[in-house]
C-alpha atoms as a PDB file:
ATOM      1  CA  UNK A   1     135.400  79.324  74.433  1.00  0.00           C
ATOM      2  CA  UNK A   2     133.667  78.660  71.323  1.00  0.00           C
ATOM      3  CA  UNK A   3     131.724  81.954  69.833  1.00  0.00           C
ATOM      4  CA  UNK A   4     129.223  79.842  67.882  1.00  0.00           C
ATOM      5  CA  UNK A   5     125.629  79.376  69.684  1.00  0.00           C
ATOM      6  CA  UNK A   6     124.349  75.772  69.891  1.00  0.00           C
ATOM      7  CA  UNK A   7     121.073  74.265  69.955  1.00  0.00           C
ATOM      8  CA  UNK A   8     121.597  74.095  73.406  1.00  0.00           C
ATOM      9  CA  UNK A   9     122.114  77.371  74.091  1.00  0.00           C
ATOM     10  CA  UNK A  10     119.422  78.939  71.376  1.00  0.00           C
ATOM     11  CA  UNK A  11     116.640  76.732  73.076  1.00  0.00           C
ATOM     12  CA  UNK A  12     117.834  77.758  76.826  1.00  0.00           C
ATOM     13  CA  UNK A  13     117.784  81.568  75.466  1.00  0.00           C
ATOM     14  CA  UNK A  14     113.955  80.526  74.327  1.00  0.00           C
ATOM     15  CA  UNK A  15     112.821  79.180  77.508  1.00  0.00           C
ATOM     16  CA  UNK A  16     114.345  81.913  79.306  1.00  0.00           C
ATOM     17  CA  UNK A  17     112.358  84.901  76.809  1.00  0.00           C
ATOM     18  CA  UNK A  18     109.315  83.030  78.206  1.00  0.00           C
ATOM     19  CA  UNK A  19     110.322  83.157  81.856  1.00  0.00           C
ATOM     20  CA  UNK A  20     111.435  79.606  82.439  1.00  0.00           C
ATOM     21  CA  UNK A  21     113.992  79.249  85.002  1.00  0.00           C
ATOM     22  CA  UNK A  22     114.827  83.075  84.344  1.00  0.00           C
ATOM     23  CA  UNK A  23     116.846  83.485  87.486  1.00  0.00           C
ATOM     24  CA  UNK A  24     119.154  80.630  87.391  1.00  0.00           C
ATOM     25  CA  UNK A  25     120.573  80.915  83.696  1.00  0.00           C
ATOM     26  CA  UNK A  26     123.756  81.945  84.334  1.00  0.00           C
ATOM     27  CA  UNK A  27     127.888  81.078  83.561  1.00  0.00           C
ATOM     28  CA  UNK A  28     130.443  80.941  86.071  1.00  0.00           C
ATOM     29  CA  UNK A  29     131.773  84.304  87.264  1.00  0.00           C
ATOM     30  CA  UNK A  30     135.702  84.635  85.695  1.00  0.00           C
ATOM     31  CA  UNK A  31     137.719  85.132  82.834  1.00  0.00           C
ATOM     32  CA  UNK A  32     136.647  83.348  79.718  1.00  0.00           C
ATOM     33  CA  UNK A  33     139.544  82.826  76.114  1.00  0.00           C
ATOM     34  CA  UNK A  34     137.765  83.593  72.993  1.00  0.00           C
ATOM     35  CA  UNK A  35     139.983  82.626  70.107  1.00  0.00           C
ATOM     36  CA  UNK A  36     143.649  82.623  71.167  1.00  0.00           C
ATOM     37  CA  UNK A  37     143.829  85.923  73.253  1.00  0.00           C
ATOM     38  CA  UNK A  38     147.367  86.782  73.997  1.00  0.00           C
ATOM     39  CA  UNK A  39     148.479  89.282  76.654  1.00  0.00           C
ATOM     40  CA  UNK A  40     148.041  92.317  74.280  1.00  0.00           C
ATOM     41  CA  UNK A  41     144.499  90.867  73.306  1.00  0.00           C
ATOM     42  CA  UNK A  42     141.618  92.960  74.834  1.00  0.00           C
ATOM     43  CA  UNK A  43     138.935  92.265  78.052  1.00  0.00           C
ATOM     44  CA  UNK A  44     135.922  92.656  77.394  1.00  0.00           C
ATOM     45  CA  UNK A  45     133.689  93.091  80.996  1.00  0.00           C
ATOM     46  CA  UNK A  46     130.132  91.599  80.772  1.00  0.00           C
ATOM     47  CA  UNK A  47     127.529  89.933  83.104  1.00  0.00           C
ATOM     48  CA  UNK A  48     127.333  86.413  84.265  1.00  0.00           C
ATOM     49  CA  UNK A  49     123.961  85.996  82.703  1.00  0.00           C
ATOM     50  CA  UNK A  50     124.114  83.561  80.273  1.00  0.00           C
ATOM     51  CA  UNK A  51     122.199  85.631  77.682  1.00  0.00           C
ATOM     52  CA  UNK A  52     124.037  88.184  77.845  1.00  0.00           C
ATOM     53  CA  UNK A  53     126.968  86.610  77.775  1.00  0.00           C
ATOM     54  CA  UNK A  54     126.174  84.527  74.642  1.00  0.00           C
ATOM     55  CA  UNK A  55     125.177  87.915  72.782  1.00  0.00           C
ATOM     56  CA  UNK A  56     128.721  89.439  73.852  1.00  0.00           C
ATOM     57  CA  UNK A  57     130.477  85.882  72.244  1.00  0.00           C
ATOM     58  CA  UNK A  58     128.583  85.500  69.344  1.00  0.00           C
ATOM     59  CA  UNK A  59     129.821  88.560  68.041  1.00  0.00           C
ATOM     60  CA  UNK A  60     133.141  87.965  68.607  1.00  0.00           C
ATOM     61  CA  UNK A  61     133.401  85.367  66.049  1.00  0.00           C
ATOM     62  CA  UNK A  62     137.202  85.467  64.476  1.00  0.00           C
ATOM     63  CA  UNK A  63     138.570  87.428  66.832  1.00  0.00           C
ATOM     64  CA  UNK A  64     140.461  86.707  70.394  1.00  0.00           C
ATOM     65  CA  UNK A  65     139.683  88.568  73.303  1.00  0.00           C
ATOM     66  CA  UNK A  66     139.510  87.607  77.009  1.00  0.00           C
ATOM     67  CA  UNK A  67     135.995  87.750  78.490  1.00  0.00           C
ATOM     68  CA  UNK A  68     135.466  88.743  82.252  1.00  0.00           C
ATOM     69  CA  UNK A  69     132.428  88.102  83.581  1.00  0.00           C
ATOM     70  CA  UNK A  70     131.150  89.584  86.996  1.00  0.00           C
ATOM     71  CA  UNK A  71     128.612  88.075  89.214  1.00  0.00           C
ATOM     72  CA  UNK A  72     125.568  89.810  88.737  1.00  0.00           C
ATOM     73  CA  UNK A  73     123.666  87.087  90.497  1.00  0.00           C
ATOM     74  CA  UNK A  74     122.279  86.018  86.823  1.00  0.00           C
ATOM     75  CA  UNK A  75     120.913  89.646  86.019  1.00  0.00           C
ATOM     76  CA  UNK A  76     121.995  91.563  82.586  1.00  0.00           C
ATOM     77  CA  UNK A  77     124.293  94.121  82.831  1.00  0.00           C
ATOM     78  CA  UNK A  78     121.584  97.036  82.213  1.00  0.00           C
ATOM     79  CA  UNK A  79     119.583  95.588  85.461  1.00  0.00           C
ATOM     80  CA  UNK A  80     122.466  94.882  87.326  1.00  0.00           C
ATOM     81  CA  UNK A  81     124.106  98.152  87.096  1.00  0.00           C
ATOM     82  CA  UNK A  82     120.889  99.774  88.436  1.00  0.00           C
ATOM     83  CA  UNK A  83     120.583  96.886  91.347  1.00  0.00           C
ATOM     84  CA  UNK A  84     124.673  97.628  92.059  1.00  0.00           C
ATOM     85  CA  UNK A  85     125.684  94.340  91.547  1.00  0.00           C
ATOM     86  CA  UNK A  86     127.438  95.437  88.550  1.00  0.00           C
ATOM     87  CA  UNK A  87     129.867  97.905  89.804  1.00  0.00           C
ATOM     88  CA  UNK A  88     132.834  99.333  90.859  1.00  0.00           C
ATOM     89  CA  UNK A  89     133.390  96.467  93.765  1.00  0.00           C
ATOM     90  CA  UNK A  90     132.739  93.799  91.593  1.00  0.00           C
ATOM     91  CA  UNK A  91     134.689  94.848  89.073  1.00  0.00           C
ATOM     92  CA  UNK A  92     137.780  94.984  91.099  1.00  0.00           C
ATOM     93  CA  UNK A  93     137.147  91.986  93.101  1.00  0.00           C
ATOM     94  CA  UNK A  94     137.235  90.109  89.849  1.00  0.00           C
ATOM     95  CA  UNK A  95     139.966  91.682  88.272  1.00  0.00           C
ATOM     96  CA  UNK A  96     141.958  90.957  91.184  1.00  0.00           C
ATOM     97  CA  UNK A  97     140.678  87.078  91.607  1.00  0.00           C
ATOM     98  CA  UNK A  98     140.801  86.588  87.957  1.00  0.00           C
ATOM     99  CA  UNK A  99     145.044  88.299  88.196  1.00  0.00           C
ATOM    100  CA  UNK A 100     144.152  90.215  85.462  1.00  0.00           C
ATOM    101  CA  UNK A 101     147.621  92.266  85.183  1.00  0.00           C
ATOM    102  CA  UNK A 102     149.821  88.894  84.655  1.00  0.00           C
ATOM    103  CA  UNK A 103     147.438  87.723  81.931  1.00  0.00           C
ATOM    104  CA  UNK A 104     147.555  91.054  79.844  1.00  0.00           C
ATOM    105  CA  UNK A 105     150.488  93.702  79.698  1.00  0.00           C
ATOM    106  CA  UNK A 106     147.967  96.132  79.204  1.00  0.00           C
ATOM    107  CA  UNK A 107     145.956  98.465  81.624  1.00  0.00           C
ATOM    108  CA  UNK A 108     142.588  98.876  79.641  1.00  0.00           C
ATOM    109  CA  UNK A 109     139.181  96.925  80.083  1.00  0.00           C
ATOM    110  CA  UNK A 110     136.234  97.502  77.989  1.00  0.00           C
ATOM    111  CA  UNK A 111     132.885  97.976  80.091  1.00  0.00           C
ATOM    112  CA  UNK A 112     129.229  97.910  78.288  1.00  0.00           C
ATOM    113  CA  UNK A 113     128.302 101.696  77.927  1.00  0.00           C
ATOM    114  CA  UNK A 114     125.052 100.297  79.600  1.00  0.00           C
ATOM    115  CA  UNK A 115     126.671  99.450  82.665  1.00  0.00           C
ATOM    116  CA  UNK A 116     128.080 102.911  83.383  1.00  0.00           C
ATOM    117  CA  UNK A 117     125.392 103.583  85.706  1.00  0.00           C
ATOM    118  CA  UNK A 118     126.988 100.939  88.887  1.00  0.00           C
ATOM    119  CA  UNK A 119     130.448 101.685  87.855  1.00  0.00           C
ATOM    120  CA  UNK A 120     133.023 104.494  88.935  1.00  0.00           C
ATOM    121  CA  UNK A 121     135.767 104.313  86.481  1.00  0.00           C
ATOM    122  CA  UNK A 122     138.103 106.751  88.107  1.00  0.00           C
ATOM    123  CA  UNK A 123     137.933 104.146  91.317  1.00  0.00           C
ATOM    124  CA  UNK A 124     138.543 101.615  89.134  1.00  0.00           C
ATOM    125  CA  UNK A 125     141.720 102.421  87.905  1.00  0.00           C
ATOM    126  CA  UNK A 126     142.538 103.351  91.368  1.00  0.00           C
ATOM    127  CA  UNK A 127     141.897 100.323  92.995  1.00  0.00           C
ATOM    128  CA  UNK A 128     143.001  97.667  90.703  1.00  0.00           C
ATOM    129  CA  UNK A 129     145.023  99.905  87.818  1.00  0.00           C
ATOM    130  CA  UNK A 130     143.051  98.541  85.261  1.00  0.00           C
ATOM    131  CA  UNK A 131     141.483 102.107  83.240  1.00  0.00           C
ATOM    132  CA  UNK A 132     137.583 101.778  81.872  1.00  0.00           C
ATOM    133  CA  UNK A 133     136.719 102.241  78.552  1.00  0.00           C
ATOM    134  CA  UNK A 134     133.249 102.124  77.511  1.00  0.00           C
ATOM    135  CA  UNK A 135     132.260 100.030  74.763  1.00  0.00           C
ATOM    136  CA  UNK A 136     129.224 100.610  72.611  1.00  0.00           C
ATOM    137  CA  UNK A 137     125.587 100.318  73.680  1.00  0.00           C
ATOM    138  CA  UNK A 138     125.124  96.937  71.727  1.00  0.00           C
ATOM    139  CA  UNK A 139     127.420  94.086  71.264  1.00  0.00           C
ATOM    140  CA  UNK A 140     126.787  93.814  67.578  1.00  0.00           C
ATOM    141  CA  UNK A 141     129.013  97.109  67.651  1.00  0.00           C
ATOM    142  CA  UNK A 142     131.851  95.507  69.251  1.00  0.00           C
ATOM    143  CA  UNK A 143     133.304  94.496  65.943  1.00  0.00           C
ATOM    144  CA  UNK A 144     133.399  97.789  64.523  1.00  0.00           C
ATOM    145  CA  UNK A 145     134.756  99.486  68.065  1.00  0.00           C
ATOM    146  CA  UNK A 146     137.769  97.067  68.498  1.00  0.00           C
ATOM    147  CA  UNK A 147     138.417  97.526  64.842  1.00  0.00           C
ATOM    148  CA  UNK A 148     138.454 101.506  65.476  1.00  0.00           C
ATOM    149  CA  UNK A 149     141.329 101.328  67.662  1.00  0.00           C
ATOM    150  CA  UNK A 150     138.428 100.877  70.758  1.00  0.00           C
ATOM    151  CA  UNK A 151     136.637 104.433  69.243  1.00  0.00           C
ATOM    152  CA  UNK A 152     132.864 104.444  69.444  1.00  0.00           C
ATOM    153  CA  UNK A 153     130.899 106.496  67.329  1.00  0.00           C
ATOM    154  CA  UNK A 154     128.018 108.955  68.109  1.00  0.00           C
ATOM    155  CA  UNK A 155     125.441 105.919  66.804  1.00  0.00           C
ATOM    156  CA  UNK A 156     127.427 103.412  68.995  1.00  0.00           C
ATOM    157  CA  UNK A 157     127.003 105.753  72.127  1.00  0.00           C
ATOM    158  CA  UNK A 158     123.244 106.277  71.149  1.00  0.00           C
ATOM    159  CA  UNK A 159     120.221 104.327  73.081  1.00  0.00           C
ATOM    160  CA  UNK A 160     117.335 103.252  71.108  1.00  0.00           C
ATOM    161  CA  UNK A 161     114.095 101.384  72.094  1.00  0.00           C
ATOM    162  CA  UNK A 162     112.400  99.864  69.037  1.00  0.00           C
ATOM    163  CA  UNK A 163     109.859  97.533  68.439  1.00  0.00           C
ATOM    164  CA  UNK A 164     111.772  94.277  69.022  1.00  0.00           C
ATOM    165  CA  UNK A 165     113.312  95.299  72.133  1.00  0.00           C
ATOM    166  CA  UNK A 166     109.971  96.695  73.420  1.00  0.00           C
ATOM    167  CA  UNK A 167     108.260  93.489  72.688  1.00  0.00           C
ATOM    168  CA  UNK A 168     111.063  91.111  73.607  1.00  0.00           C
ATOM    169  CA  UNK A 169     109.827  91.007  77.405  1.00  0.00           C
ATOM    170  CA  UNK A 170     106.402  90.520  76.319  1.00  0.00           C
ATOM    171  CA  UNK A 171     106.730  86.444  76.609  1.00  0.00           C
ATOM    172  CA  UNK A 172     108.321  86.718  80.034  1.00  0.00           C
ATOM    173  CA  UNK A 173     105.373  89.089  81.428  1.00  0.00           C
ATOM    174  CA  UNK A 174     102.795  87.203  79.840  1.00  0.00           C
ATOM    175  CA  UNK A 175     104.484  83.541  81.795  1.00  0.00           C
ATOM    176  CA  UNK A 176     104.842  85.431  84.811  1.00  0.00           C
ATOM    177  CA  UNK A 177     100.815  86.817  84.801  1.00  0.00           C
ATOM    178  CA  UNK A 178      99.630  83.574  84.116  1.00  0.00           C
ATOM    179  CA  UNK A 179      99.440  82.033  87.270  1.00  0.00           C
ATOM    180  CA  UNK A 180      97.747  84.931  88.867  1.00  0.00           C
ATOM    181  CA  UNK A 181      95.609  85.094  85.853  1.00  0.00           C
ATOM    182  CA  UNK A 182      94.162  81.682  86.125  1.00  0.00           C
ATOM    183  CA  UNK A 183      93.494  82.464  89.904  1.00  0.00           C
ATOM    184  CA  UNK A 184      91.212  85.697  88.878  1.00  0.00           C
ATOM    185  CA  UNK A 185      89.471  83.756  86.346  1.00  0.00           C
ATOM    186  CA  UNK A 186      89.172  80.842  89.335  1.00  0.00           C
ATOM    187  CA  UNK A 187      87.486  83.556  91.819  1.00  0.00           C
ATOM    188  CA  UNK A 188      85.341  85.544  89.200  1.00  0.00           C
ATOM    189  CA  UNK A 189      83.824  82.253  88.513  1.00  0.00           C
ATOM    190  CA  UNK A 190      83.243  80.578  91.888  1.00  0.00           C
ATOM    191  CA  UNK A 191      81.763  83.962  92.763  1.00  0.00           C
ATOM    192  CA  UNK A 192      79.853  84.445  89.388  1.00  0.00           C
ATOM    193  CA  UNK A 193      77.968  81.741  90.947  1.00  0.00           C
ATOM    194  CA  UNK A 194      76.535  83.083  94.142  1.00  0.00           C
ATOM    195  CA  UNK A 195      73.663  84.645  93.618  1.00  0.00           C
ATOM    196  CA  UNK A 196      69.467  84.549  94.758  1.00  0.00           C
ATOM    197  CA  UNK A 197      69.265  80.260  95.771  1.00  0.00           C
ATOM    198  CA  UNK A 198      73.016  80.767  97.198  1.00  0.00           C
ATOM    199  CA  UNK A 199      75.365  79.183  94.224  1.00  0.00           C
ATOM    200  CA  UNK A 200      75.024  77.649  90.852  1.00  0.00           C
ATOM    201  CA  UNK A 201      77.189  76.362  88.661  1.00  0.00           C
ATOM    202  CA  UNK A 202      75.645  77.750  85.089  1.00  0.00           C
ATOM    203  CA  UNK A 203      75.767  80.849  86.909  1.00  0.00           C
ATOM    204  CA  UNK A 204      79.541  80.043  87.801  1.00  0.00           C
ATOM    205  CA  UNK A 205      79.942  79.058  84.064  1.00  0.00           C
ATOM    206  CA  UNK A 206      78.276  82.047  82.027  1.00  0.00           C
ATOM    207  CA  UNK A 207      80.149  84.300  84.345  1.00  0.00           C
ATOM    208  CA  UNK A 208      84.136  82.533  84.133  1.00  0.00           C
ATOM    209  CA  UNK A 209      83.969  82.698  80.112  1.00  0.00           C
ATOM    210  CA  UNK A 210      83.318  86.676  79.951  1.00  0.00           C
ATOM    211  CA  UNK A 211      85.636  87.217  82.866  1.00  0.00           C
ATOM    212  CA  UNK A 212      88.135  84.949  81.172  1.00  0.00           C
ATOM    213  CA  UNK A 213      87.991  86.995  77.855  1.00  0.00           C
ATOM    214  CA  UNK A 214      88.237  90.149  79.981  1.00  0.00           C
ATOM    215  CA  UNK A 215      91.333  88.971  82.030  1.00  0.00           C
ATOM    216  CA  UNK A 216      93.332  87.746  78.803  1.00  0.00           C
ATOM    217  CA  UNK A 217      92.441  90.778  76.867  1.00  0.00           C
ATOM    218  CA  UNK A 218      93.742  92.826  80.029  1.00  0.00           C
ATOM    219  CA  UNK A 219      96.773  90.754  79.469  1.00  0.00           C
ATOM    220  CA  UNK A 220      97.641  90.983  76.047  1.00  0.00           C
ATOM    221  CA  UNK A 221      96.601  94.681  76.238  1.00  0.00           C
ATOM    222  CA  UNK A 222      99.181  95.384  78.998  1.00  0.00           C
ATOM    223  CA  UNK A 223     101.989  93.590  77.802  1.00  0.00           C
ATOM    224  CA  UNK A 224     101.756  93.107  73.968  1.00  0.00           C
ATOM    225  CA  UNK A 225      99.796  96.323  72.585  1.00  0.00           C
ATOM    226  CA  UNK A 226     101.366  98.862  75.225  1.00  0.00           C
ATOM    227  CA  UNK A 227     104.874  98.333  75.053  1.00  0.00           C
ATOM    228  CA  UNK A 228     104.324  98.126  70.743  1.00  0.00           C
ATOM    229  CA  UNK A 229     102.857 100.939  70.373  1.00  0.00           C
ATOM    230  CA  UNK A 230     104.508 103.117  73.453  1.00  0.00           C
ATOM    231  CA  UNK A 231     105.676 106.210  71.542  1.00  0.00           C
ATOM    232  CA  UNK A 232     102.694 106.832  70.027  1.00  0.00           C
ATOM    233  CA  UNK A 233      99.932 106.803  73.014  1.00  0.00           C
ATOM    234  CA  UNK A 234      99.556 109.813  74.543  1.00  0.00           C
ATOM    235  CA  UNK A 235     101.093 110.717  78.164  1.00  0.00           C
ATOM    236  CA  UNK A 236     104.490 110.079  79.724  1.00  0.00           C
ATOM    237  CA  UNK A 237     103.337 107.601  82.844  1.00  0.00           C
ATOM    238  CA  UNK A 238     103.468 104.117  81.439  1.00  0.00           C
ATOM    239  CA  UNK A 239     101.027 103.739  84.114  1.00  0.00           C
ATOM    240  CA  UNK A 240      98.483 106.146  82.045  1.00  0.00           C
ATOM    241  CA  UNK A 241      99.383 104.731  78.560  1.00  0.00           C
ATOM    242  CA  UNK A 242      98.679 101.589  80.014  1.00  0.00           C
ATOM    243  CA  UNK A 243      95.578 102.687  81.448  1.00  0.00           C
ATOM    244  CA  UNK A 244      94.251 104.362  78.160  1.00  0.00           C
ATOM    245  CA  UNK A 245      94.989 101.098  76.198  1.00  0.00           C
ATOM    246  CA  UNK A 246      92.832  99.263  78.127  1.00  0.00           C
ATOM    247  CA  UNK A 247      89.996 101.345  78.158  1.00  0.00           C
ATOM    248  CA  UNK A 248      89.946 101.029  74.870  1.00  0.00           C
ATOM    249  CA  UNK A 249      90.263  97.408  75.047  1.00  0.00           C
ATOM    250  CA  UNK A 250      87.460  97.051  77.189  1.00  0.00           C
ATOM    251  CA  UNK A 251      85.484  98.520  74.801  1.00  0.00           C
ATOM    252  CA  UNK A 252      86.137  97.067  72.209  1.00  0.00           C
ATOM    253  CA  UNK A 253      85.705  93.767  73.989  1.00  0.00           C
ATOM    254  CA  UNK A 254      82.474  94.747  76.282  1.00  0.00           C
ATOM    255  CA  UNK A 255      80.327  96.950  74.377  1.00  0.00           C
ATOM    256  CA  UNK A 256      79.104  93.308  72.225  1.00  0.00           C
ATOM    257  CA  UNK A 257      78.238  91.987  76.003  1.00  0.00           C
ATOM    258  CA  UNK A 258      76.385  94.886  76.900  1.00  0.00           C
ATOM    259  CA  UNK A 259      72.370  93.608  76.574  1.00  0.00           C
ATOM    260  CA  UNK A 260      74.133  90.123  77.329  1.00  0.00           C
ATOM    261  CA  UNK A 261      75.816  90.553  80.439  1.00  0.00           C
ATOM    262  CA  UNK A 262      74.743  91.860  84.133  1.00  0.00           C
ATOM    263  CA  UNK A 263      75.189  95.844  84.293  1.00  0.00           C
ATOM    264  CA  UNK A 264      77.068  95.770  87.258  1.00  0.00           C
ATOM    265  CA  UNK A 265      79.460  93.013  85.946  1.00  0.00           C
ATOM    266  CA  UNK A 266      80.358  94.762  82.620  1.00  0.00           C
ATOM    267  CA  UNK A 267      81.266  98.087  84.568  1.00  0.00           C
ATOM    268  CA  UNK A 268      83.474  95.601  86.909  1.00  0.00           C
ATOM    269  CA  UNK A 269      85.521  94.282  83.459  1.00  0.00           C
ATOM    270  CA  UNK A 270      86.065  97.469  81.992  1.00  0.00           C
ATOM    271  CA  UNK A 271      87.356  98.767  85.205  1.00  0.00           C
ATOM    272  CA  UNK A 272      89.024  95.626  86.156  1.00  0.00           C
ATOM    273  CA  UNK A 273      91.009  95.703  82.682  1.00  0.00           C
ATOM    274  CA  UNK A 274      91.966  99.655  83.030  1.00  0.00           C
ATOM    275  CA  UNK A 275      93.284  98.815  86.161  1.00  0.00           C
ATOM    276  CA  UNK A 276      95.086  95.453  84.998  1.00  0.00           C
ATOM    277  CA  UNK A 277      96.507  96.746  81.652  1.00  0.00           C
ATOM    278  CA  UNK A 278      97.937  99.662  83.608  1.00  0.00           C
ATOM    279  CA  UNK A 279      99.356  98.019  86.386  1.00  0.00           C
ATOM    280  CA  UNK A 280     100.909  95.632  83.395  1.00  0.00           C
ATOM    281  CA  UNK A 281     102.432  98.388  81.211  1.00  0.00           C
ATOM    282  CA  UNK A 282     104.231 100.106  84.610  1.00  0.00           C
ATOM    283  CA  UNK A 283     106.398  96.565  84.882  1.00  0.00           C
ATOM    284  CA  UNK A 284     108.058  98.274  81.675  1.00  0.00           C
ATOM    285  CA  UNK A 285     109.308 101.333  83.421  1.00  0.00           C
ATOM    286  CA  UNK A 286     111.807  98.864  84.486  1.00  0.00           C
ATOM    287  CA  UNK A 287     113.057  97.824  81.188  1.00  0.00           C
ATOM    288  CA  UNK A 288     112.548 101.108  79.240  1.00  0.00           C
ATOM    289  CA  UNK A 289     115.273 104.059  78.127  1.00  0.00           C
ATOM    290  CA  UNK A 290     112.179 106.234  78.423  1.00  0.00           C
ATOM    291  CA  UNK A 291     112.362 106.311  82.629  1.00  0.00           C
ATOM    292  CA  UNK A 292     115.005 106.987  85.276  1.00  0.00           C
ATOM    293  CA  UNK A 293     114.872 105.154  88.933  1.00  0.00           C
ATOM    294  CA  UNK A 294     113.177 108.101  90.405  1.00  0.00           C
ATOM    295  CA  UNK A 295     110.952 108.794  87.961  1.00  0.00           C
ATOM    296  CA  UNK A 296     109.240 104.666  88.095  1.00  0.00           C
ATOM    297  CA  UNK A 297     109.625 105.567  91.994  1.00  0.00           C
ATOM    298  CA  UNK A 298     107.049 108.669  91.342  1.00  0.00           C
ATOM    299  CA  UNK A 299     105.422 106.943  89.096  1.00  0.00           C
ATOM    300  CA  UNK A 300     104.680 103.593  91.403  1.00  0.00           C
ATOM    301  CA  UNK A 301     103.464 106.146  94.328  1.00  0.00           C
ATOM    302  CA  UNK A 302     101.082 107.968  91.947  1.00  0.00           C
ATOM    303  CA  UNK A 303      99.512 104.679  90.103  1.00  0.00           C
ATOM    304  CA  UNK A 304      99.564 101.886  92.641  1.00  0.00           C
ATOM    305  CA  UNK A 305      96.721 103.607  94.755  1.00  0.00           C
ATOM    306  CA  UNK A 306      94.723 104.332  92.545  1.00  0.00           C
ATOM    307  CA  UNK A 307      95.016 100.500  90.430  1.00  0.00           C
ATOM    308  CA  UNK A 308      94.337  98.753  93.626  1.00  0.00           C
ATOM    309  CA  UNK A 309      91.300 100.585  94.321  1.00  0.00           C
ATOM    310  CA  UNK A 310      90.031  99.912  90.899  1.00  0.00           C
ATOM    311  CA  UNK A 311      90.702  96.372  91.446  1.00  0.00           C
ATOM    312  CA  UNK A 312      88.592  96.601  94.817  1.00  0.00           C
ATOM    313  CA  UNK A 313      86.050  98.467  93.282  1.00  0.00           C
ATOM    314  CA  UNK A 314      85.766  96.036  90.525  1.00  0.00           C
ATOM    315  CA  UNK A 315      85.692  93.111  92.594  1.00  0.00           C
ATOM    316  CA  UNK A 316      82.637  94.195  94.851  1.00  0.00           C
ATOM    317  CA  UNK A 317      81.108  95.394  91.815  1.00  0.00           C
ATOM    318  CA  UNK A 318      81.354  91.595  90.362  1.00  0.00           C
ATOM    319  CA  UNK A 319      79.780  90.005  93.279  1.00  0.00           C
ATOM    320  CA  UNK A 320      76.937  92.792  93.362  1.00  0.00           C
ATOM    321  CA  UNK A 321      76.371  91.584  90.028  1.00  0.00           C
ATOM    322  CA  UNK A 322      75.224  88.494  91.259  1.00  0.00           C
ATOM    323  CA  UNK A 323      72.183  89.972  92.594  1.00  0.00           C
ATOM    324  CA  UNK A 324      71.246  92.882  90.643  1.00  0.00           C
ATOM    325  CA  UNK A 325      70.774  92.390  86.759  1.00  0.00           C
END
């Protein structure tokens, strides 16, 4: 298996950052030859997502190792391990299928430190008497731990969130909103028309370009300018930060409109976008070393009320509007 990316493989990684075909990238579950592994060479355990895999063999340039890959249905190995499909069955299962102890003479297999959370390691080497060591937090590391004699240091171990990886999801949610977004735009507009003489369509015009400008700003708000500046806006509910983000957005956007626009419809955008810029930001408690399962679980119980209310509220608001400057 060749540990240089192709074209081919740096445009699928592309299309899948922007949520194209996101569920079906994915490699064959088994065990993968980088290099010219022999039976002392070491396995490396990773995810059958092909992005994840391709960041595992790209830094394994010069070296030979056998990869393993489980099936975690096409999800990365930090998602998996929370969904269980990265774990302590499927790690055995493909040990076993993949006759893992007559292709090394060794015991050991190196799991992502990321993964920890689906896997038992003691049940591991029970079950298929192969012992887990964890490997570092990012694959760029793996050079470094293998050439330690498998020893990970503290800033291996450690789990950081910066500004790329907050902002490397942005493309996806922004593809994945779209659709939806178009549709809001769609509605706001048919029913920007109805109004005293039933419908009109400059009325259904001048009210789709302010509620378009309100739903994209919503967008970017929740998924761009949240997630980059996270750390820094106050609160710990992503929900919240998200929430305070767009308020300020919708100022910022609406307070030009205000002698322009119907009073009822401005207070329906700026409570439309804190409600959609919050309910945006909580898809990162999902993808975020700031939360833990139970905590998003709290979190979704506290804030979805509340943001679908606000989206009610804002949609009766907008067709009030229609009748009441």
């Amino acid at each position: 298996m060749p540990t240089t990316l192709t074209r081919r493989d740096r445009l699928g990684g592309l299309r899948v950052r922007w949520g194209i075909r996101r569920f079906s990238y994915t490699v064959d579950p088994g065990l993968y030859a980088v290099g010219h592994p022999d039976d002392r060479s070491p396995v490396l355990v990773t995810a059958n997502y092909k992005l994840t895999f391709d960041s595992l063999r790209r830094e394994l340039a010069s070296r030979a190792a056998w990869v393993l890959a489980l099936d975690t249905r096409g999800i990365n190995v930090w998602c998996a391990a929370g969904k269980g499909t990265f774990g302590t069955d499927e790690a055995v299962r493909r040990i076993d299928a993949a006759r893992l102890s007559q292709v090394v003479s060794h015991n050991v297999v190196v799991l992502p430190q990321l993964g920890a959370p689906g896997v038992c390691a003691p049940d591991v080497k029970r079950r298929s008497g192969f012992r887990v060591v964890w490997g570092p937090v990012r694959a760029a590391d793996l050079p470094a731990f293998l050439g330690a004699g498998m020893r990970a240091t503290d800033e291996m171990r450690r789990v950081r969130f910066p500004l790329r990886d907050r902002l490397v999801l942005a493309p996806v949610e922004l593809m994945g909103a779209a659709k939806i977004a178009l549709a809001i735009v769609a509605a706001a507009a048919i029913v920007g028309g109805v109004g005293p003489g039933i419908f009109s369509l400059p009325r259904a015009w001048a009210a789709a370009w302010p509620a378009a400008a309100a739903v994209a700003a919503a967008l970017v708000a929740g998924a761009v300018v949240t997630p980059a500046l996270l750390p820094w806006v106050p609160g710990r509910m992503f929900a919240l930060k998200g929430a305070e983000v767009g308020a300020l957005a919708a100022a910022i956007l609406l307070v030009p409109l205000a002698r322009a626009f119907p009073v009822l419809r401005l207070a329906a955008s700026a409570i439309f976008m804190v409600a959609a810029t919050s309910f945006i930001a909580m898809n990162y408690t999902g993808t975020s070393t700031f939360t833990s399962l139970s905590g998003v679980k709290k979190e979704m119980r506290a804030a979805l009320p509340w943001q679908v209310g606000s989206a009610a509220l804002a949609a009766a608001l907008w067709i009030a509007g229609g009748f009441v400057r």
